[in-house]
C-alpha atoms as a PDB file:
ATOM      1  CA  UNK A   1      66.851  48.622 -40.181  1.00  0.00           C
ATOM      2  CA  UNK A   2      68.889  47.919 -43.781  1.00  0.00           C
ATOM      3  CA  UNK A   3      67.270  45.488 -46.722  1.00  0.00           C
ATOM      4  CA  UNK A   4      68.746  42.690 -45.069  1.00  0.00           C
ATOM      5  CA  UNK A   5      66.810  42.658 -41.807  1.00  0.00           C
ATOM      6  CA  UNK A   6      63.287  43.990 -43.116  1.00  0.00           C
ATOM      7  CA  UNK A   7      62.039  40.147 -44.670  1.00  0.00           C
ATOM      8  CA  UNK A   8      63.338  38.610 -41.420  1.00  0.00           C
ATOM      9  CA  UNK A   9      61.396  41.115 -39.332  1.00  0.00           C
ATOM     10  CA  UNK A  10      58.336  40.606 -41.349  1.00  0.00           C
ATOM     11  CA  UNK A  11      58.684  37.054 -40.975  1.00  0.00           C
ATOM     12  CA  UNK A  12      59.022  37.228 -37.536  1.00  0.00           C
ATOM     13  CA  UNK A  13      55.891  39.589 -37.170  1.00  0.00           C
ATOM     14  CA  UNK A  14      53.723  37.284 -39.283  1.00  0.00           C
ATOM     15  CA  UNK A  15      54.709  33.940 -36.851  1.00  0.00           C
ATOM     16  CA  UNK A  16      54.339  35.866 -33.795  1.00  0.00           C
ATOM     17  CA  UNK A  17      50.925  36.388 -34.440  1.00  0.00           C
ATOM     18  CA  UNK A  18      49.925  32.844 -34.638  1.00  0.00           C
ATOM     19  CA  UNK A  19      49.375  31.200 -31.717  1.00  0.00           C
ATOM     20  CA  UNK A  20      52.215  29.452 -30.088  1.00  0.00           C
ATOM     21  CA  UNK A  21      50.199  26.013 -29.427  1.00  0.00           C
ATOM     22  CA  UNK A  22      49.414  26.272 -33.489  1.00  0.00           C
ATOM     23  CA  UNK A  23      53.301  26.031 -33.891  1.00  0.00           C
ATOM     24  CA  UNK A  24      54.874  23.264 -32.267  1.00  0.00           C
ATOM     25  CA  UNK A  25      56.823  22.530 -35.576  1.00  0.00           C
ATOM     26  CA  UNK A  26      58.387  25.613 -35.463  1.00  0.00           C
ATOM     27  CA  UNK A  27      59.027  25.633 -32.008  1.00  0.00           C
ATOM     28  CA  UNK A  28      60.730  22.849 -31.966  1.00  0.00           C
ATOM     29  CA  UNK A  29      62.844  24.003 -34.555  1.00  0.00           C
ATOM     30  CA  UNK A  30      63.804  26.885 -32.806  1.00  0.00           C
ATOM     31  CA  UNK A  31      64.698  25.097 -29.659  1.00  0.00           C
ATOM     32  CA  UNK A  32      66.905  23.000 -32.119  1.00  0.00           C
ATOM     33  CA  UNK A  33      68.043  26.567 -33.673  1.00  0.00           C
ATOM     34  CA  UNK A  34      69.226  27.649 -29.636  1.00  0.00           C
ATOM     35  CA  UNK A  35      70.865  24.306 -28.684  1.00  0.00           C
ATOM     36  CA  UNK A  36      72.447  22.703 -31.744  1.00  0.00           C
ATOM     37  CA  UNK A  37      72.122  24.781 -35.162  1.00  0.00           C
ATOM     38  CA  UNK A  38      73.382  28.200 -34.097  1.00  0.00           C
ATOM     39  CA  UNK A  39      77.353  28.427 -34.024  1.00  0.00           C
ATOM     40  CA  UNK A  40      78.425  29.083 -31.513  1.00  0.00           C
ATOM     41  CA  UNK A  41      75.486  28.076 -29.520  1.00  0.00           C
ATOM     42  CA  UNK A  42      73.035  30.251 -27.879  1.00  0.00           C
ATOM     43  CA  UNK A  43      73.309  27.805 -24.661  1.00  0.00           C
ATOM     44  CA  UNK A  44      76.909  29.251 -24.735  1.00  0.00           C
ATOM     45  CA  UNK A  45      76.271  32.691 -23.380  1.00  0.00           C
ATOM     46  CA  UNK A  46      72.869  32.605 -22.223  1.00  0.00           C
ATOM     47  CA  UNK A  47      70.653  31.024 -19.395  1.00  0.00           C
ATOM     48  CA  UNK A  48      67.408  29.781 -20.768  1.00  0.00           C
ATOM     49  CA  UNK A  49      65.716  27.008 -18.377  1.00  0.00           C
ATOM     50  CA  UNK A  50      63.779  25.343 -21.021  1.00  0.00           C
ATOM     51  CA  UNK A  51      66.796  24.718 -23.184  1.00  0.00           C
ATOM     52  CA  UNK A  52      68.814  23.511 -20.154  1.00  0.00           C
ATOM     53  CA  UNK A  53      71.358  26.337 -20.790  1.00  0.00           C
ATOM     54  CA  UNK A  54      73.835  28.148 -18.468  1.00  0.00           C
ATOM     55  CA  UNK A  55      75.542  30.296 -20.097  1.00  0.00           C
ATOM     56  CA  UNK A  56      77.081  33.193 -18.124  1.00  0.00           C
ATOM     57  CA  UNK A  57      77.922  35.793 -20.826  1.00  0.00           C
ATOM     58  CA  UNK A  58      74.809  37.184 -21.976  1.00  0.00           C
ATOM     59  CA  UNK A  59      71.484  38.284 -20.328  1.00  0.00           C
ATOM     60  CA  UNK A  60      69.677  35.160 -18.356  1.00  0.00           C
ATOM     61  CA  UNK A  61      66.872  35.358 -21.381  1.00  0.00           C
ATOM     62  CA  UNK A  62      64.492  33.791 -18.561  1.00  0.00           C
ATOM     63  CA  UNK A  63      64.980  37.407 -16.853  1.00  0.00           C
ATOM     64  CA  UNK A  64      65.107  39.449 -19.351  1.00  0.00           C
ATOM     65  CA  UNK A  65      62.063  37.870 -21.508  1.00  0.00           C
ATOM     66  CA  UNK A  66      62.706  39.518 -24.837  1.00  0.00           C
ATOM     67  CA  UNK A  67      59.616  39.201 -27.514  1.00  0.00           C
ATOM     68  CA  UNK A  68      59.977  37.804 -30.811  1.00  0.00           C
ATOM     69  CA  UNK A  69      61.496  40.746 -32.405  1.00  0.00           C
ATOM     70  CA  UNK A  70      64.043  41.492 -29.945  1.00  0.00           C
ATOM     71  CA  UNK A  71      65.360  38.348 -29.914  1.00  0.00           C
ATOM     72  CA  UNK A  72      65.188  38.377 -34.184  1.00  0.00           C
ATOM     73  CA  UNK A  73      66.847  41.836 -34.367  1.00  0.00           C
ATOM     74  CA  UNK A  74      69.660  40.344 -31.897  1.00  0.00           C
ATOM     75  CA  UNK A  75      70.081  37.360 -33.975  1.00  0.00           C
ATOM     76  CA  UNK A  76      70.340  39.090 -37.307  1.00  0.00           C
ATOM     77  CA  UNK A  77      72.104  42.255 -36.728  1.00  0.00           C
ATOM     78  CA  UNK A  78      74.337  41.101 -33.373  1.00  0.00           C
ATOM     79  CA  UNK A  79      74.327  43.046 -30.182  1.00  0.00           C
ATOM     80  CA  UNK A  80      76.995  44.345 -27.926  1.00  0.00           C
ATOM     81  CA  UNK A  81      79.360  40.990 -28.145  1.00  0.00           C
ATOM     82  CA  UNK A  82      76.451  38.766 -29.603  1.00  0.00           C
ATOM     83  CA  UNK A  83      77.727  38.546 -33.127  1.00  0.00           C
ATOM     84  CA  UNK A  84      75.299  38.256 -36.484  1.00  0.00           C
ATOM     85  CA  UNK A  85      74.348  35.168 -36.717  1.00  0.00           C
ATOM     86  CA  UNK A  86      74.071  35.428 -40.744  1.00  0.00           C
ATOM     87  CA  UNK A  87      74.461  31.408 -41.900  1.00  0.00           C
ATOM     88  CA  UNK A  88      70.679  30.905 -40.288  1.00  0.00           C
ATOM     89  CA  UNK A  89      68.081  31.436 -42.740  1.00  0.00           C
ATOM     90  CA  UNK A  90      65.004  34.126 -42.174  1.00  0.00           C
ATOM     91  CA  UNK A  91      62.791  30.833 -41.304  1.00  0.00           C
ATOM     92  CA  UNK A  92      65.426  29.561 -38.261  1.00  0.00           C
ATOM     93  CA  UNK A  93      65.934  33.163 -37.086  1.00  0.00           C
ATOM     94  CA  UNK A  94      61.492  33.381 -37.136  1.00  0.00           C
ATOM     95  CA  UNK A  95      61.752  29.957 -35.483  1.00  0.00           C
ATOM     96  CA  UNK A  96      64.327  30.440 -32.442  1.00  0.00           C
ATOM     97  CA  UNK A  97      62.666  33.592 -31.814  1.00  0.00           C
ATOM     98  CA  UNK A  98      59.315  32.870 -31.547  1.00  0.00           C
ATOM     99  CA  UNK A  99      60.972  29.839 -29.254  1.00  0.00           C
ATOM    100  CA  UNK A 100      62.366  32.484 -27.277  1.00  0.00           C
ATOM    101  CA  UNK A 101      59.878  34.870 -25.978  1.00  0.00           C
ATOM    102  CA  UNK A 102      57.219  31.360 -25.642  1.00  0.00           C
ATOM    103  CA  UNK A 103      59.530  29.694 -23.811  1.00  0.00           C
ATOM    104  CA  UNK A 104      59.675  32.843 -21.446  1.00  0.00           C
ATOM    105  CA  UNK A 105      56.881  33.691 -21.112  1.00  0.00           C
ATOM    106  CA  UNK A 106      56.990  37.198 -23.160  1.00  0.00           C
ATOM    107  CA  UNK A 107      54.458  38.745 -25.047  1.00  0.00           C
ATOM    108  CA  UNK A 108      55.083  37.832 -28.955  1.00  0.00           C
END
């Protein structure tokens, strides 16, 4: 993990612990974050039923069911072809996340 990461990580830790019915401010905005503020898209490569996405590139996240900080360290640091997505700010990357593993049912 390098300096960059470590506040979006802690971030991400302290949201995951609230419950997701506390949030749904923030998961809105991170169903916003996967469908319309992350360029390119997240809908672009991946297959998430709750967004309405179809991507074929990257793992069907409905499948896979990454938590909170799988699906942060993916989105700040890139993985495999999944570039950095490093114009979001710590607060969108905490949001999508969190939208992420609630919207598939994985453990935060």
């Amino acid at each position: 993990m390098n300096a960059a990461t470590r506040p979006v990580l802690c971030l991400v830790l302290a949201f995951a612990a609230a419950p997701a019915s506390a949030d749904p401010a923030r998961l809105a905005l991170g169903k916003r974050v996967f469908t319309e503020l992350a360029e390119p898209g997240c809908g672009v490569c991946h297959t998430l039923a709750d967004a309405g996405t179809t991507g074929t590139v990257g793992p069907v996240l409905d499948t896979l069911k990454p938590d909170a900080g799988r699906v942060a360290t993916a989105v700040t640091t890139g993985i495999g072809v999944m570039p950095a997505f490093e114009d979001l700010t710590p607060e969108q990357v905490a949001a999508v996340a969190l939208y992420v593993a609630t919207a598939t049912g994985a453990s935060r």
